[in-house]
N, C-alpha and C. Protein backbone atom coordinates (compact mmCIF):
# COMPACT_ATOMS: atom_id res chain seq x y z
N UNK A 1 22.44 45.41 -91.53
CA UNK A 1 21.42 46.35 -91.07
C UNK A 1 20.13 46.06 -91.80
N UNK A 2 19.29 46.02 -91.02
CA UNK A 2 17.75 45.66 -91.30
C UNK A 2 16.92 46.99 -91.43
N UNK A 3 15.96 47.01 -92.58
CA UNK A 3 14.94 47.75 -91.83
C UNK A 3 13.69 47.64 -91.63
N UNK A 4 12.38 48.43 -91.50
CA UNK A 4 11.87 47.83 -90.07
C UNK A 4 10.78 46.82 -90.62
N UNK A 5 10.88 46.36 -91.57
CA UNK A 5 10.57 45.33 -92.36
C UNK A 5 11.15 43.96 -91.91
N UNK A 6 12.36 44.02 -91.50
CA UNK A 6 13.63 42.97 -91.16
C UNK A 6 14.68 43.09 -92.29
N UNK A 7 13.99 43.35 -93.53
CA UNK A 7 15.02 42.97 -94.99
C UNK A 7 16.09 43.91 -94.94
N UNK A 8 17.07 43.42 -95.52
CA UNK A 8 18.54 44.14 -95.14
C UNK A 8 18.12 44.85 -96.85
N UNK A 9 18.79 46.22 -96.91
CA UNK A 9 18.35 47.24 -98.00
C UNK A 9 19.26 46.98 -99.23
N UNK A 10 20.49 46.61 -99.06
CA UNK A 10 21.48 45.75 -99.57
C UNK A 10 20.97 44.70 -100.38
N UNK A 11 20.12 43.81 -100.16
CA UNK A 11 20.36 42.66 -100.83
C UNK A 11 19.62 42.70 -101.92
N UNK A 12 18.88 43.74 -102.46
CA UNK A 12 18.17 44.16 -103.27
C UNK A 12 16.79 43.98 -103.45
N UNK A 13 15.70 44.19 -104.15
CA UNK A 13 14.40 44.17 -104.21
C UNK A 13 14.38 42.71 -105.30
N UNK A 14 12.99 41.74 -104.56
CA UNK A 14 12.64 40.58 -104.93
C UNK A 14 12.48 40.96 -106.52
N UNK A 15 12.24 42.11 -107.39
CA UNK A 15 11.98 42.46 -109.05
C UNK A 15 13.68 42.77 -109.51
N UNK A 16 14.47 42.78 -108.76
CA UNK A 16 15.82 44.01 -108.68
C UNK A 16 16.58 42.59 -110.07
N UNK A 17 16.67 44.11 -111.09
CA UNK A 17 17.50 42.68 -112.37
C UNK A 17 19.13 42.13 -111.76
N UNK A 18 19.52 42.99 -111.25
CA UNK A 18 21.12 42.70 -110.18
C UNK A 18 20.56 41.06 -109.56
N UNK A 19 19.95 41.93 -108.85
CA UNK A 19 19.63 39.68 -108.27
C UNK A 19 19.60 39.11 -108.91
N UNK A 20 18.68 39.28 -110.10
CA UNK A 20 18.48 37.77 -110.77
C UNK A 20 19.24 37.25 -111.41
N UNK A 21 20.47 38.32 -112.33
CA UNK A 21 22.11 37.89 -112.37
C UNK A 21 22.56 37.67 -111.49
N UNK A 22 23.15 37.68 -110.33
CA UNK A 22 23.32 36.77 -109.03
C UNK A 22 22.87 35.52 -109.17
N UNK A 23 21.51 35.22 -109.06
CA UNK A 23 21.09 34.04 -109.02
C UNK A 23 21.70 33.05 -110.29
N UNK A 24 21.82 33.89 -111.86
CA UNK A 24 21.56 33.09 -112.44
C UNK A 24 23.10 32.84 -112.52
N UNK A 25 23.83 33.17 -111.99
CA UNK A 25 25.33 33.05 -112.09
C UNK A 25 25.42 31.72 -110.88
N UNK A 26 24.63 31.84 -109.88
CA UNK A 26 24.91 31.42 -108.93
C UNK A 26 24.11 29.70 -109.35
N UNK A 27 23.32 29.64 -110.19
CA UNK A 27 22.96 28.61 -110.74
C UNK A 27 23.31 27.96 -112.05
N UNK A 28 24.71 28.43 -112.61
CA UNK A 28 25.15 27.88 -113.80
C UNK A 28 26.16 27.83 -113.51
N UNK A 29 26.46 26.82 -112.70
CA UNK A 29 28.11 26.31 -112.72
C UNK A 29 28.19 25.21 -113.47
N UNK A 30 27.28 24.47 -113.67
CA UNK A 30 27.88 23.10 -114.45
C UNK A 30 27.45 24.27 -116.16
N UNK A 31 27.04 24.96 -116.85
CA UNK A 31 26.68 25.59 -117.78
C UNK A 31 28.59 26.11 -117.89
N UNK A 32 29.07 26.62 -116.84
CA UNK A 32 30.44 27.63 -116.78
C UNK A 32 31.43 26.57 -117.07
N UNK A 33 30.98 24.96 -116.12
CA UNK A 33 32.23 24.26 -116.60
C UNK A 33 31.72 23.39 -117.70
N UNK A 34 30.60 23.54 -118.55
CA UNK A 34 30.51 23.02 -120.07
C UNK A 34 31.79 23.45 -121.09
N UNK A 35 31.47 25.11 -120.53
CA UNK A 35 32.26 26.39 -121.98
C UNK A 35 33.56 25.96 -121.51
N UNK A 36 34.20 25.87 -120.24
CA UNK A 36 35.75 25.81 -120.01
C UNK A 36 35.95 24.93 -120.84
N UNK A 37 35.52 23.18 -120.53
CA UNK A 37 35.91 22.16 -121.40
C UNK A 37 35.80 22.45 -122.80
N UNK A 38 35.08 22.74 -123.29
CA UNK A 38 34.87 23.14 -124.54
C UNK A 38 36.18 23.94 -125.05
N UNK A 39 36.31 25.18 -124.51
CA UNK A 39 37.37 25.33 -124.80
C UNK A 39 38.85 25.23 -124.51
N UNK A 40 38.95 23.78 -123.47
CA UNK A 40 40.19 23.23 -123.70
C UNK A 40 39.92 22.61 -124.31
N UNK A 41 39.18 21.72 -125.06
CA UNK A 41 39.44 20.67 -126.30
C UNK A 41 39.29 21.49 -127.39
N UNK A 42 39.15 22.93 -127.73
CA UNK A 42 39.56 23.14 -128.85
C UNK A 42 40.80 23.73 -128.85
N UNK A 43 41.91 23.86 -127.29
CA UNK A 43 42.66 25.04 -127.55
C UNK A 43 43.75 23.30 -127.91
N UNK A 44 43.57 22.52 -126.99
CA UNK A 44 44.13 21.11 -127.24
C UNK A 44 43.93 20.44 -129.07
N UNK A 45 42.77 21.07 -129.58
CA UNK A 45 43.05 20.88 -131.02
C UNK A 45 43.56 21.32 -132.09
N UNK A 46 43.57 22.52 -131.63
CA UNK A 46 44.66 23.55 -132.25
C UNK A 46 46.28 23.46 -132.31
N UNK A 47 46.65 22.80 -130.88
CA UNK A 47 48.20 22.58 -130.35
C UNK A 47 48.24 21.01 -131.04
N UNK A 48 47.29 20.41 -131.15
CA UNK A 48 47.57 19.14 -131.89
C UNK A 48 47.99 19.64 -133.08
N UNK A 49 47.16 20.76 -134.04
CA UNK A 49 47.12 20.60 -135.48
C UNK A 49 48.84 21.79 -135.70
N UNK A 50 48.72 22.57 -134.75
CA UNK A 50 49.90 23.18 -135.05
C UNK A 50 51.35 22.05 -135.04
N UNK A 51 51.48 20.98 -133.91
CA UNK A 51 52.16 20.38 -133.98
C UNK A 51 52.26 18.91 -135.13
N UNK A 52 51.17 18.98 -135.88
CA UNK A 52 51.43 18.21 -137.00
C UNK A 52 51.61 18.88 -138.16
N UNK A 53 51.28 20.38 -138.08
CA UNK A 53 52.09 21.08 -139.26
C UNK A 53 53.31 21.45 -138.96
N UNK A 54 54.01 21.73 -137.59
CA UNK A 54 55.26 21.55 -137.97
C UNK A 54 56.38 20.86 -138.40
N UNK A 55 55.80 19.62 -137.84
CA UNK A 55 56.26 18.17 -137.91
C UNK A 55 56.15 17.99 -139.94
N UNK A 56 55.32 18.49 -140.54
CA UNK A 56 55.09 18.38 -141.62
C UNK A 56 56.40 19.56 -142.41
N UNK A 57 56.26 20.91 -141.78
CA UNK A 57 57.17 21.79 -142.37
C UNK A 57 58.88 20.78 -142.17
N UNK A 58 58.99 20.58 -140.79
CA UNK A 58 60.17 20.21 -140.78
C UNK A 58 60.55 19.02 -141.98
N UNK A 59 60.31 18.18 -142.08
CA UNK A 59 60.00 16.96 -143.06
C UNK A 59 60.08 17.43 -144.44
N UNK A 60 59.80 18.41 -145.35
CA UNK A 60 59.65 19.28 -146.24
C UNK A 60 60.89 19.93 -146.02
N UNK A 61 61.23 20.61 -145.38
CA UNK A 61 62.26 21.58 -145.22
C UNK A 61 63.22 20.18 -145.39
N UNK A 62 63.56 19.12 -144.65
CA UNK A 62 64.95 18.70 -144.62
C UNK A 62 64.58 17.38 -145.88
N UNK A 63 63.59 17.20 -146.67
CA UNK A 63 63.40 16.81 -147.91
C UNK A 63 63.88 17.52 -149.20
N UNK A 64 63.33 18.69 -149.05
CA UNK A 64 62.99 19.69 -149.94
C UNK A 64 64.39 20.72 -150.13
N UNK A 65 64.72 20.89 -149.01
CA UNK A 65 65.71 21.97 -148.37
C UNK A 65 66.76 22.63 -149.91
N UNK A 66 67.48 21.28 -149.84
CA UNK A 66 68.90 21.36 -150.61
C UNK A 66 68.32 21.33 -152.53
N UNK A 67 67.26 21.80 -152.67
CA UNK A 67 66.64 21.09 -153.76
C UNK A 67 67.40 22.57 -154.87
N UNK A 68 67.78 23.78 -154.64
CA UNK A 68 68.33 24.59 -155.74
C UNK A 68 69.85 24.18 -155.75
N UNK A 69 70.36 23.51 -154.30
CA UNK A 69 71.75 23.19 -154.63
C UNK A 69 71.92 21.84 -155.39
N UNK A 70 71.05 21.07 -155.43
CA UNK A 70 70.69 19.81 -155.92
C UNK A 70 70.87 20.33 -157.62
N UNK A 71 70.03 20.95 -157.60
CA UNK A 71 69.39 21.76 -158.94
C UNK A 71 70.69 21.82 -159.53
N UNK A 72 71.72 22.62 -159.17
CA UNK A 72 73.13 23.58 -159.74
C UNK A 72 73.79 22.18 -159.78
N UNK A 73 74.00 21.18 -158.79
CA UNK A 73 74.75 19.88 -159.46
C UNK A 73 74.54 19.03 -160.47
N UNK A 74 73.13 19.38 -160.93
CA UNK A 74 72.92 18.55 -161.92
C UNK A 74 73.80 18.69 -163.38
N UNK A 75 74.14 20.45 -163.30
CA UNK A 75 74.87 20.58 -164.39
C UNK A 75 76.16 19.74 -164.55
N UNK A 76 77.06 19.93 -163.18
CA UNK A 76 78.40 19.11 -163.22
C UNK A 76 78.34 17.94 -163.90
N UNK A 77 77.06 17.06 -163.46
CA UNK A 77 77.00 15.73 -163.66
C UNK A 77 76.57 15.41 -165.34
N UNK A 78 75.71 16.02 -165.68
CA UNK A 78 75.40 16.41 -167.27
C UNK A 78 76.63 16.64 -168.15
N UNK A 79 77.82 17.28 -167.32
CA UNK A 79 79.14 17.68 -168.14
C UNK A 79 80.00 16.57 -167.74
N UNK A 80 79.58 16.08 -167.04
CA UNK A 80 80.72 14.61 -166.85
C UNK A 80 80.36 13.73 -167.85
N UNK A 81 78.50 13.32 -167.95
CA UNK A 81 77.98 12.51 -168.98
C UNK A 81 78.49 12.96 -170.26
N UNK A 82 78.22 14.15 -171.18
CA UNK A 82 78.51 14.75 -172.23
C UNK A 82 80.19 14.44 -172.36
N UNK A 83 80.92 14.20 -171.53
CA UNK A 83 82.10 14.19 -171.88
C UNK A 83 82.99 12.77 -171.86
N UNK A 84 82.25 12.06 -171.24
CA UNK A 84 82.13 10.47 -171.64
C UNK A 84 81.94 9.69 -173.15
N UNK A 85 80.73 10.15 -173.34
CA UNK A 85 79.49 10.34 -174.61
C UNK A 85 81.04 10.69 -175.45
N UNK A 86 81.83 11.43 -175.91
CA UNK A 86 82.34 11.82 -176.74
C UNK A 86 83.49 10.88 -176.83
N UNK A 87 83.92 10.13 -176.02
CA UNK A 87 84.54 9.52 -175.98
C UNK A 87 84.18 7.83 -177.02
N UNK A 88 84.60 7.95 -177.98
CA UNK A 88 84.21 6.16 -178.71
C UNK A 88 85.09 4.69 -178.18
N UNK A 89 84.27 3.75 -178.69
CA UNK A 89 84.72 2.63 -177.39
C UNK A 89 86.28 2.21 -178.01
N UNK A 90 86.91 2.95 -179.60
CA UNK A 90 88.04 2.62 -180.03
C UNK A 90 88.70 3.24 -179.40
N UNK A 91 88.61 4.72 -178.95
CA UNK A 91 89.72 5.31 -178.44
C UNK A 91 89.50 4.88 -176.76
N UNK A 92 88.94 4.13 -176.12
CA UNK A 92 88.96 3.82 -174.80
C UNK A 92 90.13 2.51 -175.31
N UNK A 93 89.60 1.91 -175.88
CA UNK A 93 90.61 0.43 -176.18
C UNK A 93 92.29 0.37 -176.40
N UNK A 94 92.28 1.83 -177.60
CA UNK A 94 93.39 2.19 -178.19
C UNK A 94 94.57 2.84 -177.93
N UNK A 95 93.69 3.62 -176.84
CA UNK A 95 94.42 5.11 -175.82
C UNK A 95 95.26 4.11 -175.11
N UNK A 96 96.20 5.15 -174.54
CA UNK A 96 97.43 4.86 -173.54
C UNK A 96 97.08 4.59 -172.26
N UNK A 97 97.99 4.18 -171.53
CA UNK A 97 97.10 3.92 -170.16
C UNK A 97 96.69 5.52 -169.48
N UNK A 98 97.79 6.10 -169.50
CA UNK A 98 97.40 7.44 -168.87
C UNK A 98 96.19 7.63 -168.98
N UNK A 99 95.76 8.32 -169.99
CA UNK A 99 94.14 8.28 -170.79
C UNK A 99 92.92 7.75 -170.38
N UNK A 100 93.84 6.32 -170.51
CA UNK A 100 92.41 5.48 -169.96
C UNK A 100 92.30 5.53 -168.42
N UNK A 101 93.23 6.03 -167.75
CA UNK A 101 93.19 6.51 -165.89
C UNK A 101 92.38 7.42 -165.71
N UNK A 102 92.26 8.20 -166.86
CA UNK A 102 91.96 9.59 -166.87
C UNK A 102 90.25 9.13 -167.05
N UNK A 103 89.82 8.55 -167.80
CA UNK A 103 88.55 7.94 -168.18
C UNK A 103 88.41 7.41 -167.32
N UNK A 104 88.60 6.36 -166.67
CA UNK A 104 88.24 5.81 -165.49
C UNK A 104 87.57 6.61 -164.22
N UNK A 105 88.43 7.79 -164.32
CA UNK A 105 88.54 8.27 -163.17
C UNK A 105 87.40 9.36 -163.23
N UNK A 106 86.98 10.05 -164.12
CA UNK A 106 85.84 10.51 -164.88
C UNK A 106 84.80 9.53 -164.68
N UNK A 107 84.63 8.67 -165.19
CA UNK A 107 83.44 7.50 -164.68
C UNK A 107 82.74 7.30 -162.82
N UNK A 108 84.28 7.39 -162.29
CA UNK A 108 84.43 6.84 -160.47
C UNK A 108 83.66 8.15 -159.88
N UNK A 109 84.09 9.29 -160.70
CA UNK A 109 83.33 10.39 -159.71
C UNK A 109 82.38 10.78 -160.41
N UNK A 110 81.48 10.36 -161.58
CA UNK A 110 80.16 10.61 -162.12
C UNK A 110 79.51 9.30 -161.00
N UNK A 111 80.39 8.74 -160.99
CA UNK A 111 79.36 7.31 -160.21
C UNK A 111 79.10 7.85 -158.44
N UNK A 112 80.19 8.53 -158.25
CA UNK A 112 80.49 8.89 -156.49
C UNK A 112 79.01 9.62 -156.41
N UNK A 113 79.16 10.83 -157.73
CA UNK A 113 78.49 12.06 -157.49
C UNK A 113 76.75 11.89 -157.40
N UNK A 114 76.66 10.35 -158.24
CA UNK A 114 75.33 10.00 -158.59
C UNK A 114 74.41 9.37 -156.93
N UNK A 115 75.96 8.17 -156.23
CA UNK A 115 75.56 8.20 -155.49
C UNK A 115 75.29 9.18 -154.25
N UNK A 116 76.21 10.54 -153.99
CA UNK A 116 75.74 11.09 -153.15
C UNK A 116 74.30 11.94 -153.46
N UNK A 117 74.13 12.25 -154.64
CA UNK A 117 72.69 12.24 -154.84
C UNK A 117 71.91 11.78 -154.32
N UNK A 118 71.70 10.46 -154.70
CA UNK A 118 71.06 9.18 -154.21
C UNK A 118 70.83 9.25 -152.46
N UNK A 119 71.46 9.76 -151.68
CA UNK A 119 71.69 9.29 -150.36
C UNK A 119 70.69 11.02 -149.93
N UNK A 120 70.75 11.56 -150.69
CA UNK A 120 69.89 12.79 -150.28
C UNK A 120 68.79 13.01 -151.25
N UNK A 121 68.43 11.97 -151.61
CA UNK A 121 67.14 11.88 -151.99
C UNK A 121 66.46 12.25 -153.79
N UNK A 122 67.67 12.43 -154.32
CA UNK A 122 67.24 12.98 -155.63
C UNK A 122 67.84 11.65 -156.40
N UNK A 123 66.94 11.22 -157.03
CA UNK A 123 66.80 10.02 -157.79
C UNK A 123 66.96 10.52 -159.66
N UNK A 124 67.49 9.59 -160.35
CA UNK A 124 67.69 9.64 -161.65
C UNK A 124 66.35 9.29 -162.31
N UNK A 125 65.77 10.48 -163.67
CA UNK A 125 64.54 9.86 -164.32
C UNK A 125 65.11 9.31 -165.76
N UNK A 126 65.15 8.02 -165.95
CA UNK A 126 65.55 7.27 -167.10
C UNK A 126 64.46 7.00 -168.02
N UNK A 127 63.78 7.46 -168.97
CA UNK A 127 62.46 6.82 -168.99
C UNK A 127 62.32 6.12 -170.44
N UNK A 128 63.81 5.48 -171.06
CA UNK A 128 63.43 4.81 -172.25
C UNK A 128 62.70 3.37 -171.70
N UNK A 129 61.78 3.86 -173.51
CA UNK A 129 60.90 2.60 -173.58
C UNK A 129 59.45 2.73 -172.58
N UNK A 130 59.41 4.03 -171.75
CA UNK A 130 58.31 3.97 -171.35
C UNK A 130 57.21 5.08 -171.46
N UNK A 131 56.25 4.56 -171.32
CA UNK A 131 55.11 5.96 -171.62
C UNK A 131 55.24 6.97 -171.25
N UNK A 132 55.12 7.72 -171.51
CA UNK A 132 55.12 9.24 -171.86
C UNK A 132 54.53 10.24 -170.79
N UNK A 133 54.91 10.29 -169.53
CA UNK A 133 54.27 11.32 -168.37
C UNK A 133 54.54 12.94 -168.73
N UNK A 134 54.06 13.38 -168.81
CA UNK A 134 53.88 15.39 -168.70
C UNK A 134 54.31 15.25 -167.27
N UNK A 135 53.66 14.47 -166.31
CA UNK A 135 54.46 14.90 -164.86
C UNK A 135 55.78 15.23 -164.69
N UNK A 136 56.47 14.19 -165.27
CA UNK A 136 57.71 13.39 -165.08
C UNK A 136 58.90 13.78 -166.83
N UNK A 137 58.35 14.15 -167.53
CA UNK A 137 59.01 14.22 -168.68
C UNK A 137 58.36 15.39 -170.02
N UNK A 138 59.69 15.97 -170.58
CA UNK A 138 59.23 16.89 -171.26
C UNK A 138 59.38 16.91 -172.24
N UNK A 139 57.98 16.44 -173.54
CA UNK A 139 58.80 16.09 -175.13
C UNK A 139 59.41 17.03 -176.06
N UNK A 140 60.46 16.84 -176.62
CA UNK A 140 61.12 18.06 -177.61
C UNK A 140 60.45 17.83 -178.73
N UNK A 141 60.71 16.18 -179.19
CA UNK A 141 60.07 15.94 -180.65
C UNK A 141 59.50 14.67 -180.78
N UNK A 142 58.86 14.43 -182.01
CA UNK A 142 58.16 13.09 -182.16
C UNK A 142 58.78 12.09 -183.28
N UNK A 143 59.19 10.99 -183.06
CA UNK A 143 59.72 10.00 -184.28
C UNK A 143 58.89 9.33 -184.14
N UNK A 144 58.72 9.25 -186.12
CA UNK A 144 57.90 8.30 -186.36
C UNK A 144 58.07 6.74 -185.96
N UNK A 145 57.58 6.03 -185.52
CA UNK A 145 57.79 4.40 -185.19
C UNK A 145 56.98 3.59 -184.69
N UNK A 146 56.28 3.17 -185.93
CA UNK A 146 54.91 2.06 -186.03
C UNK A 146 55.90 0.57 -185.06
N UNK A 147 56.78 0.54 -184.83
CA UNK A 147 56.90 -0.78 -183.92
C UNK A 147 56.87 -0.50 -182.68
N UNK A 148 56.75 0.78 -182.13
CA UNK A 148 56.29 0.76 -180.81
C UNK A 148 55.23 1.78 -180.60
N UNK A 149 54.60 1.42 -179.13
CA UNK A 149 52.61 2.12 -179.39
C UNK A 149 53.46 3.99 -179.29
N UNK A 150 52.23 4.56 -180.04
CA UNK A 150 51.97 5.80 -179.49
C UNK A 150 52.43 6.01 -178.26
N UNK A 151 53.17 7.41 -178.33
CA UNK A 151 53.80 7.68 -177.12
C UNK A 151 53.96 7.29 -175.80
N UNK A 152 55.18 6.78 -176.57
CA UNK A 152 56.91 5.97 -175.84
C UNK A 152 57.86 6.46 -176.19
N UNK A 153 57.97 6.66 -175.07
CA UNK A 153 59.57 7.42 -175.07
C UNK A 153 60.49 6.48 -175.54
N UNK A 154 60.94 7.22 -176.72
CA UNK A 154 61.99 6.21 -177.43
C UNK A 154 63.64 7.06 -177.55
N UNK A 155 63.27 8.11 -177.50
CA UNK A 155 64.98 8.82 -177.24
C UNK A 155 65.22 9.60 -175.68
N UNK A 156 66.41 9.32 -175.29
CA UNK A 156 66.22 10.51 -174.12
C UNK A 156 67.46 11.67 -174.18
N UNK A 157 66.80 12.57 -174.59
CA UNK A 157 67.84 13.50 -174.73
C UNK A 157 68.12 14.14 -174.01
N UNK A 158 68.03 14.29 -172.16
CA UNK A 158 68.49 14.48 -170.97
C UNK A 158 68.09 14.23 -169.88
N UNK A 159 68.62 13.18 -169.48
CA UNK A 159 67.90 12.65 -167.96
C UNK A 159 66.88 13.65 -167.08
N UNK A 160 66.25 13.25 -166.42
CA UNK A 160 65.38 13.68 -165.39
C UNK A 160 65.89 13.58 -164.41
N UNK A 161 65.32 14.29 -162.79
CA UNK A 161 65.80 13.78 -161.81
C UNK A 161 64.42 14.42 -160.78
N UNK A 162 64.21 14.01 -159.88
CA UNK A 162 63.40 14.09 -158.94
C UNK A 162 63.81 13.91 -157.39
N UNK A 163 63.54 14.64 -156.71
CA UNK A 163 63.71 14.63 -155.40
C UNK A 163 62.48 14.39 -154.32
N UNK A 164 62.85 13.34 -153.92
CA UNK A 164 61.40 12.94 -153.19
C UNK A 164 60.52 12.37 -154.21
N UNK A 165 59.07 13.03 -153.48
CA UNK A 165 57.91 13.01 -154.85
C UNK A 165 57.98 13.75 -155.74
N UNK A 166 58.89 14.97 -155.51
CA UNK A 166 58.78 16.17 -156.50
C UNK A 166 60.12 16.30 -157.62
N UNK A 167 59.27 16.66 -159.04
CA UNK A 167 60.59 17.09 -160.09
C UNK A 167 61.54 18.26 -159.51
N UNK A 168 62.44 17.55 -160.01
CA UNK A 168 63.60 18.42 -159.78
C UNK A 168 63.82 18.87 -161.12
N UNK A 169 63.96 18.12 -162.10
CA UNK A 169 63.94 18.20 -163.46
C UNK A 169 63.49 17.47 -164.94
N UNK A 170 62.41 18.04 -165.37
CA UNK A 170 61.94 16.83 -165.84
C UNK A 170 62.94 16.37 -167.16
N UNK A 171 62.60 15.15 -167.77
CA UNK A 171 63.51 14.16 -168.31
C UNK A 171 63.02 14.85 -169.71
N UNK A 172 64.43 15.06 -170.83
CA UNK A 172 64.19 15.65 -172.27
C UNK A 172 63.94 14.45 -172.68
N UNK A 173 63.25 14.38 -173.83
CA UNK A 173 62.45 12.98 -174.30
C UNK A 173 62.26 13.25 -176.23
N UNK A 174 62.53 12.38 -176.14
CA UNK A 174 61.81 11.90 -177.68
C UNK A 174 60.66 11.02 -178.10
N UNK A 175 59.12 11.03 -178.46
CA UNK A 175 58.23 10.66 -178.30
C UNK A 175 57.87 9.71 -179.54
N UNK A 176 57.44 8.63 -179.69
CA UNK A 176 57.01 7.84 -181.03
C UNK A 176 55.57 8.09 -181.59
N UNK A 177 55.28 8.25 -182.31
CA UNK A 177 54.36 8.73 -183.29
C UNK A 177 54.06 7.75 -184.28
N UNK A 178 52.98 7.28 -184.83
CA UNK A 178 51.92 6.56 -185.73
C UNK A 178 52.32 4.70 -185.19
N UNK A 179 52.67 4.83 -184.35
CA UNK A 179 52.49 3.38 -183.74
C UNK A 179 51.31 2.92 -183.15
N UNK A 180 50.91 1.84 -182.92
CA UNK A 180 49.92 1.20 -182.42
C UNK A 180 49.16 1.82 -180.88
N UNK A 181 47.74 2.11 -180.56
CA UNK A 181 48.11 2.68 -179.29
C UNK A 181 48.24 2.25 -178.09
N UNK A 182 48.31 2.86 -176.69
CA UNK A 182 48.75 1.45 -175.42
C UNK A 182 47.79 1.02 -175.03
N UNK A 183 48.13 -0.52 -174.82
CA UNK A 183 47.21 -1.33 -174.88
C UNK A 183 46.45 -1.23 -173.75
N UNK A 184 46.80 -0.51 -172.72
CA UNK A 184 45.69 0.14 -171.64
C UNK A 184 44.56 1.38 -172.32
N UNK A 185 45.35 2.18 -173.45
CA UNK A 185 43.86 2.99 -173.58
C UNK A 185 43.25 2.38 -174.60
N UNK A 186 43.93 1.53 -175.04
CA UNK A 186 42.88 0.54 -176.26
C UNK A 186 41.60 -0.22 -175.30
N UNK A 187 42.28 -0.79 -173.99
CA UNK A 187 41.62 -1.60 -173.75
C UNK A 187 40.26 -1.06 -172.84
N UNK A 188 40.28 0.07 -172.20
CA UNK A 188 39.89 1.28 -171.93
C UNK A 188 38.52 1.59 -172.83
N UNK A 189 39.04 2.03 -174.50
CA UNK A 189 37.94 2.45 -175.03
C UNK A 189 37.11 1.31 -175.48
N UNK A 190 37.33 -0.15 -175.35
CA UNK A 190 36.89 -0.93 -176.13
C UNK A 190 35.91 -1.62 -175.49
N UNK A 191 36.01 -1.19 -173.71
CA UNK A 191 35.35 -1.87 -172.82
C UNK A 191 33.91 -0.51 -172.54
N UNK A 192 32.82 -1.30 -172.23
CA UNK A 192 31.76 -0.21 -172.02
C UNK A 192 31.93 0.13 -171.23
N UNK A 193 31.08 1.64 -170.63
CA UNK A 193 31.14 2.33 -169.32
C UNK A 193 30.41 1.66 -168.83
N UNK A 194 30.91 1.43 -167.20
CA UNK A 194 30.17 1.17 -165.69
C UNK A 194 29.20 1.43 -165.08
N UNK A 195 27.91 1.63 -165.56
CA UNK A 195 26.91 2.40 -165.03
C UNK A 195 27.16 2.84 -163.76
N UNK A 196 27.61 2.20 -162.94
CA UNK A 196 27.16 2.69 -161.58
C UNK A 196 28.88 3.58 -161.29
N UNK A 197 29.72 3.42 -162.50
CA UNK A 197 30.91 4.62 -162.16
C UNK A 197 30.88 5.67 -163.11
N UNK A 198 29.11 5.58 -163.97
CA UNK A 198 28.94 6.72 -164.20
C UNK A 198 28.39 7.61 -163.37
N UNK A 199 27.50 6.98 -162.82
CA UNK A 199 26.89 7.49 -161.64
C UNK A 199 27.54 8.00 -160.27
N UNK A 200 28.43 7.28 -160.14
CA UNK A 200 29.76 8.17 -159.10
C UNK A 200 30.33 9.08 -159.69
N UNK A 201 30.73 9.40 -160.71
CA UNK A 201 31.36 10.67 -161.41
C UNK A 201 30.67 11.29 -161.63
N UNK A 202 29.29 11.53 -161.85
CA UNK A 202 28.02 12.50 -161.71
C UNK A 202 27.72 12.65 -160.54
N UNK A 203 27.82 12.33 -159.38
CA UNK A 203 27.44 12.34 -158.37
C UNK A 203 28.56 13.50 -157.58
């Protein structure tokens, strides 16, 4: 319906703000399909990042998982060692066979138990003779011993063990004291600083 103008009363007045939202809707379609894309590549970056953190949890979880039951076996295996240890190499020689079946057989399942360890990921920390990590090892005491450098582990008074990258338990240690120091931080202080890796560490 027209009126007597011709203009239909409906379609609103040439100032009318309704039209000019009309129009401007009616002229931003490539503007409408900017924002869509936009936000499928971020909803697509999100489903990426969620699916590489799960992929990450899972990996962790079946790494990590068994790590307090891991934990509680270590004792068994500590009481198998300790009860070896007491054993001297005369009475292995001297003993009856029974005995020595009995020893044997003590050895076969410290060795079984070490390897099923091994196959789930928790590794033995042995660390005689080597430097001295806080990561990896925890000192009780210090012996004196000028024939080997400054802290080196020279006693181990209970294995370590680690699972994965991570301690499971760090290694009891005995540390050397007034020895020479390692010849990496000797060689370290003796060399001048890098100017330009002073300048990266200030930077």
């Amino acid at each position: 319906m027209t009126d007597t103008n011709g203009r239909d009363p409906d379609a609103g007045q040439p100032g009318d703000p309704l039209e000019a939202d009309r129009s401007a809707e009616a002229s931003d379609p490539a503007q409408e399909a900017a924002e869509l894309k936009d936000r499928l590549l971020r909803t697509l970056a999100e489903m990426e990042n969620l699916r590489r953190r799960t992929e990450r949890e899972i990996a962790d979880a079946r790494a990590y998982g068994m790590a307090a039951f891991a934990r509680d076996v270590l004792s068994v295996s500590d009481n198998m060692q300790r009860a070896l240890e007491t054993i001297s190499p005369d009475v292995r020689q001297n003993t009856d066979a029974g005995v020595k079946a009995m020893i044997e057989g003590i050895e076969l399942t410290e060795r079984e138990l070490q390897k099923a360890l091994e196959k789930h990921g928790v590794t033995r920390l042995d660390p005689q003779g080597q430097k001295f990590d806080p990561n990896f090892h925890q000192a009780m005491f210090e012996l004196p011993d000028p024939s080997v450098p400054a802290g080196t582990v020279v006693q181990v008074v209970q294995s370590g063990y680690k699972i994965g990258e991570r301690v499971l338990r760090p290694a009891l240690v005995g540390v050397s004291r007034g020895g020479p120091k390692p010849q990496a931080d000797s060689q370290v202080a003796a060399e001048p600083a890098n100017d330009n890796a002073t300048r990266v560490a200030d930077a």
